[in-house]
Protein backbone atom coordinates (compact mmCIF):
# COMPACT_ATOMS: atom_id res chain seq x y z
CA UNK A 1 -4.72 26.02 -5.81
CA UNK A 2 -3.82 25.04 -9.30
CA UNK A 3 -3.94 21.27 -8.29
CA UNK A 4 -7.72 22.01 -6.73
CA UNK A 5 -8.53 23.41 -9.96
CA UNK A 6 -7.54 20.94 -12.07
CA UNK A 7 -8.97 18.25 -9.82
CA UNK A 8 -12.34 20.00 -10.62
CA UNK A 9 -12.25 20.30 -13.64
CA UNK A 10 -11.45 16.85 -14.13
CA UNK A 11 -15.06 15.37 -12.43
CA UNK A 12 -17.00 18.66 -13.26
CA UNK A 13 -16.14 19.99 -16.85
CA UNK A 14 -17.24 17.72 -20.29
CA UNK A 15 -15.03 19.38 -22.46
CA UNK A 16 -12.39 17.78 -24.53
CA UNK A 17 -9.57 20.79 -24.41
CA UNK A 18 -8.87 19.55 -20.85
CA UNK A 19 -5.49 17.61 -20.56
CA UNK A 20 -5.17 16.15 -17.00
CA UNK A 21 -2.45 14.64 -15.37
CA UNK A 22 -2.84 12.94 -12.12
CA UNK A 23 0.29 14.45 -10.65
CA UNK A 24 -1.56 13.47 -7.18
CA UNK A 25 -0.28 9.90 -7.69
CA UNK A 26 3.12 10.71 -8.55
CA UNK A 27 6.01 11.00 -6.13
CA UNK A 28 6.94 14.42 -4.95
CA UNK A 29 10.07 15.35 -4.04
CA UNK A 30 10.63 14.11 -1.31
CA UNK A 31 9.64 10.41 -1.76
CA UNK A 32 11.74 10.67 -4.88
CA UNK A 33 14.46 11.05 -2.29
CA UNK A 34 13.14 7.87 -0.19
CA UNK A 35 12.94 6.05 -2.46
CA UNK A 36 16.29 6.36 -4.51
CA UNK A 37 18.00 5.43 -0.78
CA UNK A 38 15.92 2.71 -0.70
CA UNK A 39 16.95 1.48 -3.95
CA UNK A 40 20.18 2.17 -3.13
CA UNK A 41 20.07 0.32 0.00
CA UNK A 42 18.73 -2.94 -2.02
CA UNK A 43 21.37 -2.53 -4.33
CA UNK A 44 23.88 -3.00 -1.04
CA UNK A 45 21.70 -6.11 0.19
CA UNK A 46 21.87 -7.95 -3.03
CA UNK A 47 24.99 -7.63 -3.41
CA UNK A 48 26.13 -8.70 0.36
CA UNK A 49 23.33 -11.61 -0.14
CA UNK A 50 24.98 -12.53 -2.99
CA UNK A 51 29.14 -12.36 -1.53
CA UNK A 52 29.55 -12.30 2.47
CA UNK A 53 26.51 -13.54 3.15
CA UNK A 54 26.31 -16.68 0.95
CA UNK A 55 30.28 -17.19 1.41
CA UNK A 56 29.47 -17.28 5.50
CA UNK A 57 26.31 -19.86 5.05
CA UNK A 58 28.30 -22.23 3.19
CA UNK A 59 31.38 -21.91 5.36
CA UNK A 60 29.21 -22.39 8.45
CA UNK A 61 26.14 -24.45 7.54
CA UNK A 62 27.33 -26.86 4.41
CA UNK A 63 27.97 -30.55 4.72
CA UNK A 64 25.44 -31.57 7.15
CA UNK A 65 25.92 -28.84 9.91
CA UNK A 66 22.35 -26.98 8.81
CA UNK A 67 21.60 -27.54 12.82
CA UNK A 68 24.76 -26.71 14.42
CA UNK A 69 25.19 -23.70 16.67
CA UNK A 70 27.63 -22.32 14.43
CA UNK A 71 25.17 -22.45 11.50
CA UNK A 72 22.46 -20.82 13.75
CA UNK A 73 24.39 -18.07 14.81
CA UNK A 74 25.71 -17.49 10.93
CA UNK A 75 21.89 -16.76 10.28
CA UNK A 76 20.94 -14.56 12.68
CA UNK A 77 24.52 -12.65 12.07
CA UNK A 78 23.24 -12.95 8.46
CA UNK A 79 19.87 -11.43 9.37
CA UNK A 80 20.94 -9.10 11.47
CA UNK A 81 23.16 -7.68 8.63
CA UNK A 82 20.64 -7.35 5.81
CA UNK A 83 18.27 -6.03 8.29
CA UNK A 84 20.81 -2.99 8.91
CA UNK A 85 21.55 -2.65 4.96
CA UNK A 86 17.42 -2.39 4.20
CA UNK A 87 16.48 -0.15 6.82
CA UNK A 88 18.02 3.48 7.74
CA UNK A 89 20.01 3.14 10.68
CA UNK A 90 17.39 4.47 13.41
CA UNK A 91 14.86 1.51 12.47
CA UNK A 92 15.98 -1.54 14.52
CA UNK A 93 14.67 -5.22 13.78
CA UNK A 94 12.94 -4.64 17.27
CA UNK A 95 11.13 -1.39 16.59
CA UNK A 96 10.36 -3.12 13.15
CA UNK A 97 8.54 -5.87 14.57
CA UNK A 98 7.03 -2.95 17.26
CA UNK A 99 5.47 -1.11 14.73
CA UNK A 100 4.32 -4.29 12.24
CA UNK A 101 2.09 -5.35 16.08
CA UNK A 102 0.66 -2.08 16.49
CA UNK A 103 -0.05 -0.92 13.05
CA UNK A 104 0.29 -3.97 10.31
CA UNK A 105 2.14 -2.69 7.71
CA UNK A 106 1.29 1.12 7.65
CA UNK A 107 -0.42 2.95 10.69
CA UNK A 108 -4.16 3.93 10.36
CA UNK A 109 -3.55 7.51 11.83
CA UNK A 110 -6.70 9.43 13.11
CA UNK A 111 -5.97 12.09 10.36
CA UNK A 112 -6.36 9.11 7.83
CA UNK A 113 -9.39 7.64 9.35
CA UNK A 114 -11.36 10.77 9.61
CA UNK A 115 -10.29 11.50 5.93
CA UNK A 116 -11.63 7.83 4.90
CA UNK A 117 -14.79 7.84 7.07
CA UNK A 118 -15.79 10.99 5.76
CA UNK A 119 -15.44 9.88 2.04
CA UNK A 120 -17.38 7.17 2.82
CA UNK A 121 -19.81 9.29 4.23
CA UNK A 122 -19.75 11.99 1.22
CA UNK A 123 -19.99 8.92 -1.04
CA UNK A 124 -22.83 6.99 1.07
CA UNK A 125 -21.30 4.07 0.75
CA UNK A 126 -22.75 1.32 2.72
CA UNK A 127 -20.16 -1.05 2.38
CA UNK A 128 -16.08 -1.09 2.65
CA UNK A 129 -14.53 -4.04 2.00
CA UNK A 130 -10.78 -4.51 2.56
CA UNK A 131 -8.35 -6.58 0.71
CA UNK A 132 -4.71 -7.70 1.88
CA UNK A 133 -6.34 -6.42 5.04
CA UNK A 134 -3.19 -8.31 7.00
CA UNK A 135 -4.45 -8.75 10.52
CA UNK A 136 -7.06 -5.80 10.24
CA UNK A 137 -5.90 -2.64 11.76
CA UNK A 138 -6.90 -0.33 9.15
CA UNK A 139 -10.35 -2.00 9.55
CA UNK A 140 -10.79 -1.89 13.28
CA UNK A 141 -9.81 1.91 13.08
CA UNK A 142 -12.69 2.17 10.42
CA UNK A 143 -14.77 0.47 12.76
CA UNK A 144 -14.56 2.68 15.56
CA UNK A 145 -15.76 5.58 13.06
CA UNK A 146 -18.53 3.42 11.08
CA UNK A 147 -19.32 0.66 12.94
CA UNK A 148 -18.31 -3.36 12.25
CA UNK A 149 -21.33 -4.41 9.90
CA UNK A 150 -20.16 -1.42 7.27
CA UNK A 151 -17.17 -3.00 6.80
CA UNK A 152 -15.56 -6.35 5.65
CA UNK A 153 -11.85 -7.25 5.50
CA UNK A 154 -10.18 -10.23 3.70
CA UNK A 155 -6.36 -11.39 3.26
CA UNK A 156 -5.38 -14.57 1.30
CA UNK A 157 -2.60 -14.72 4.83
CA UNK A 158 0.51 -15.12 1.87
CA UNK A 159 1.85 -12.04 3.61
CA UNK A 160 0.66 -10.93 6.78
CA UNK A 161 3.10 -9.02 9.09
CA UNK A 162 3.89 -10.39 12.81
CA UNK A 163 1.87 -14.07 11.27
CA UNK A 164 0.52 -15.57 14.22
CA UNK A 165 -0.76 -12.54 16.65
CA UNK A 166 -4.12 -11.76 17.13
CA UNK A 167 -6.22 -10.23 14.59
CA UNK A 168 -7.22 -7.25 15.67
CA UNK A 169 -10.67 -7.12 13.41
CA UNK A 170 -12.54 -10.03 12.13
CA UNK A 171 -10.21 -11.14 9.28
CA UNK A 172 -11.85 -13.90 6.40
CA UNK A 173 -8.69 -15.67 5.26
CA UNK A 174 -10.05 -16.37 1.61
CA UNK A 175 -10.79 -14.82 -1.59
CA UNK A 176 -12.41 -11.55 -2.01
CA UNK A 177 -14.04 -11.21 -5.46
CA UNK A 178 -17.04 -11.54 -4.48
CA UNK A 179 -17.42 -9.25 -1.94
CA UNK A 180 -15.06 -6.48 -3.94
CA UNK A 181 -17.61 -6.99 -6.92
CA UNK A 182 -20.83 -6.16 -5.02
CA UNK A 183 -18.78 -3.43 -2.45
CA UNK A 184 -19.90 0.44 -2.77
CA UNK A 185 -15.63 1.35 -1.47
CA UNK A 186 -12.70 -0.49 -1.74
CA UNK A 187 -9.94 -0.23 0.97
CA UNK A 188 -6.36 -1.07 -0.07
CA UNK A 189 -3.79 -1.02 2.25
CA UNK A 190 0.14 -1.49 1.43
CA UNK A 191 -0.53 -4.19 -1.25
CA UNK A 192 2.90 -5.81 -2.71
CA UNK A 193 4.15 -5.11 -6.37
CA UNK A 194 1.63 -8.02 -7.87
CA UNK A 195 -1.43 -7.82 -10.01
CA UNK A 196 -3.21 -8.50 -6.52
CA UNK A 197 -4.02 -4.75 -6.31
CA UNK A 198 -5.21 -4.53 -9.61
CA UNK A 199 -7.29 -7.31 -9.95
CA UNK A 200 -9.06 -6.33 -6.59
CA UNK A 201 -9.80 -2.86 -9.02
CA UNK A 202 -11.23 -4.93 -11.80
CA UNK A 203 -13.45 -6.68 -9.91
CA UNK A 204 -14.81 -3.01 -7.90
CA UNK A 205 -17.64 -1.54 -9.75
CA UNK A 206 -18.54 0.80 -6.94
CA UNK A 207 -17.80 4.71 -6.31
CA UNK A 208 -14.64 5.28 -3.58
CA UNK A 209 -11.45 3.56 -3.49
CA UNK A 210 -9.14 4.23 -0.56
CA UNK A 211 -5.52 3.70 -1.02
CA UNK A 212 -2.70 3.98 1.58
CA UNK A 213 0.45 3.00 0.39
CA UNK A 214 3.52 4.63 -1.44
CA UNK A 215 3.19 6.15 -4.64
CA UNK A 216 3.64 5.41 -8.44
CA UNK A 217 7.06 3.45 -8.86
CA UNK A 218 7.40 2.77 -5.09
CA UNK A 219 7.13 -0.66 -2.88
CA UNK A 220 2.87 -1.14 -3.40
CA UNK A 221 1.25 -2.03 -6.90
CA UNK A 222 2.69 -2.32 -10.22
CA UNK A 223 2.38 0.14 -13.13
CA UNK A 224 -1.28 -1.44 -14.52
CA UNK A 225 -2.73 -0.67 -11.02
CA UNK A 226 -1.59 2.88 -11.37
CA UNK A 227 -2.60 2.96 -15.07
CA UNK A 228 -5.92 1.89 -13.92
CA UNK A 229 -5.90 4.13 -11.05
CA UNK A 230 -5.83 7.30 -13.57
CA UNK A 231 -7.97 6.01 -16.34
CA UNK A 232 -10.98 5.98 -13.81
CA UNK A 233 -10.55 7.85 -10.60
CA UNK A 234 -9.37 10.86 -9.42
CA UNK A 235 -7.52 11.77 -6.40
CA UNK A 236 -9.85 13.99 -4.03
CA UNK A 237 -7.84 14.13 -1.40
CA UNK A 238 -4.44 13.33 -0.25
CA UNK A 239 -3.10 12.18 3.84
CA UNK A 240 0.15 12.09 5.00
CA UNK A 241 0.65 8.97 7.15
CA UNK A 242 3.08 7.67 9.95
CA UNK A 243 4.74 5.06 7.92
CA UNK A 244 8.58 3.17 9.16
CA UNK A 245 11.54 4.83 8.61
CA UNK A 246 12.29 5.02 4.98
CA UNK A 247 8.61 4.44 4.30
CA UNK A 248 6.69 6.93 1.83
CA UNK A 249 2.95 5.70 2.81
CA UNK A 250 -0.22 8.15 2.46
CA UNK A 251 -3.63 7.76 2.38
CA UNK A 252 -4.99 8.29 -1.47
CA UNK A 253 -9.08 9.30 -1.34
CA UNK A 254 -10.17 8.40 -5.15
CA UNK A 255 -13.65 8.73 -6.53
CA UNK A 256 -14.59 7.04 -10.44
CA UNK A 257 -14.57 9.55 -13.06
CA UNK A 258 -18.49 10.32 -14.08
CA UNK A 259 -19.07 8.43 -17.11
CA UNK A 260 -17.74 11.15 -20.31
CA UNK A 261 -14.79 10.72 -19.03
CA UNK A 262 -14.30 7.04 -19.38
CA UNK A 263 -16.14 7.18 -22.99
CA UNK A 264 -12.94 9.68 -23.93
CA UNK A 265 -14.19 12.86 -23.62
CA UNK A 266 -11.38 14.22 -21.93
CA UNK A 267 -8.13 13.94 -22.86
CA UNK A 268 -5.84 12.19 -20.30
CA UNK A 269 -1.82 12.85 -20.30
CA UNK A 270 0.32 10.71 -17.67
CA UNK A 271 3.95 11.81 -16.98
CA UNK A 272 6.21 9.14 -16.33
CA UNK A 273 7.88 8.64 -12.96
């Protein structure tokens, strides 16, 4: 209740005794607890990259045997290994590559697509446009809700999971600015820890921004996006996704602050992850 309050206050109220912070983007808990075992679990890969693994390559594939049987089976022995050190022990390299075919990198659950379609109606937005939209699952799911000519979905393909399937929406492989600068909502979905996500945000002028992806200090973003993130939006609604084992993935419904806020009307206090 106190959260709903706040939240209200925050797009309703021009007064400058309010001090908000967007706890909404911060991790609970729980994902605290993800994602110290993940960190802990790339602490263990770096340093077997770094000793057994890189002792084995060079015992095995040095001095001209890169395409010998026993250097091929030292890398997949090699992959196999890191694989089990990154992931919890119930997510195989098969069910890996499973999910990454049916869902790209986080699954569009119905939940999450009702959630997104009805922002989009509450906001009238005519227009979603997708960025790092991978091979367009999170799109096609939109689709089915909005129809194909509301939305639009671009990815640069540096980074698309299970490269070479099918899209399963009408990807453009090429630069979004344009679109993102003219779009009324802006659909982001797992974007890496690069200034892609937050350039994408520069270049939005419109109303709704849909997020899905882990929170502040996780795997998606870096610290400007987030920055940004709370300087002119705020968090409407918040939907728990099916992410991968050892995944922390929801679906973040922002809206832009009305305009007092941005001139510094309200006072705005992050806390620090």
């Amino acid at each position: 209740m106190r959260s709903a309050t706040v939240r209200l206050l925050a797009t309703a109220l021009p007064t400058s005794s309010i001090v908000v912070c967007q706890k909404d983007l911060l991790p609970t808990k729980e994902d605290k607890k993800l994602l110290r075992e993940r960190r802990a679990r790339e602490d263990r890969l770096q340093t077997y990259i770094k000793g057994d693994a890189l002792a084995l390559y060079r015992a095995e594939c040095h001095g001209g045997r890169e395409r010998s049987r026993a250097c091929a089976a030292a890398r997949d022995l090699i992959e196999a290994r890191s694989h089990a050190l990154m992931h919890p022990p119930a997510a195989t390299a098969h069910s890996l590559k499973h999910y990454h075919l049916r869902h790209g990198c986080t699954r569009c659950t119905p939940a999450a697509a009702d959630a997104a379609a009805a922002a989009v109606a509450r906001t009238k937005a005519s227009r979603v446009v997708e960025v790092g939209a991978g091979r367009g699952h999170w799109a096609a799911a939109l689709e089915r809700r909005l129809g194909a000519d509301n939305i639009l979905a671009f990815d640069d393909g540096s980074a698309v999971p299970s490269a070479g399937a099918p899209d399963v929406f009408p990807v453009v492989r090429g630069d979004a600015a344009d679109a993102v600068a003219v779009a009324d909502a802006l659909l982001l979905v797992y974007p890496p820890p690069t200034p892609m996500a937050r350039d994408a945000l520069d270049a939005f002028g419109g109303r709704l921004v849909l997020y899905a992806g882990e929170p502040r200090g996780g795997a998606n973003g870096d610290a400007l996006f987030f920055d940004k993130l709370e300087a002119h939006f705020v968090v409407r609604e918040v939907v728990a996704l099916d992410p991968f084992p050892g995944g922390a993935e929801k679906l973040y419904v922002l809206e832009r602050r009305p305009w007092w806020w941005r001139r510094g009307l309200i006072r705005r206090k992050t806390t620090p992850v």
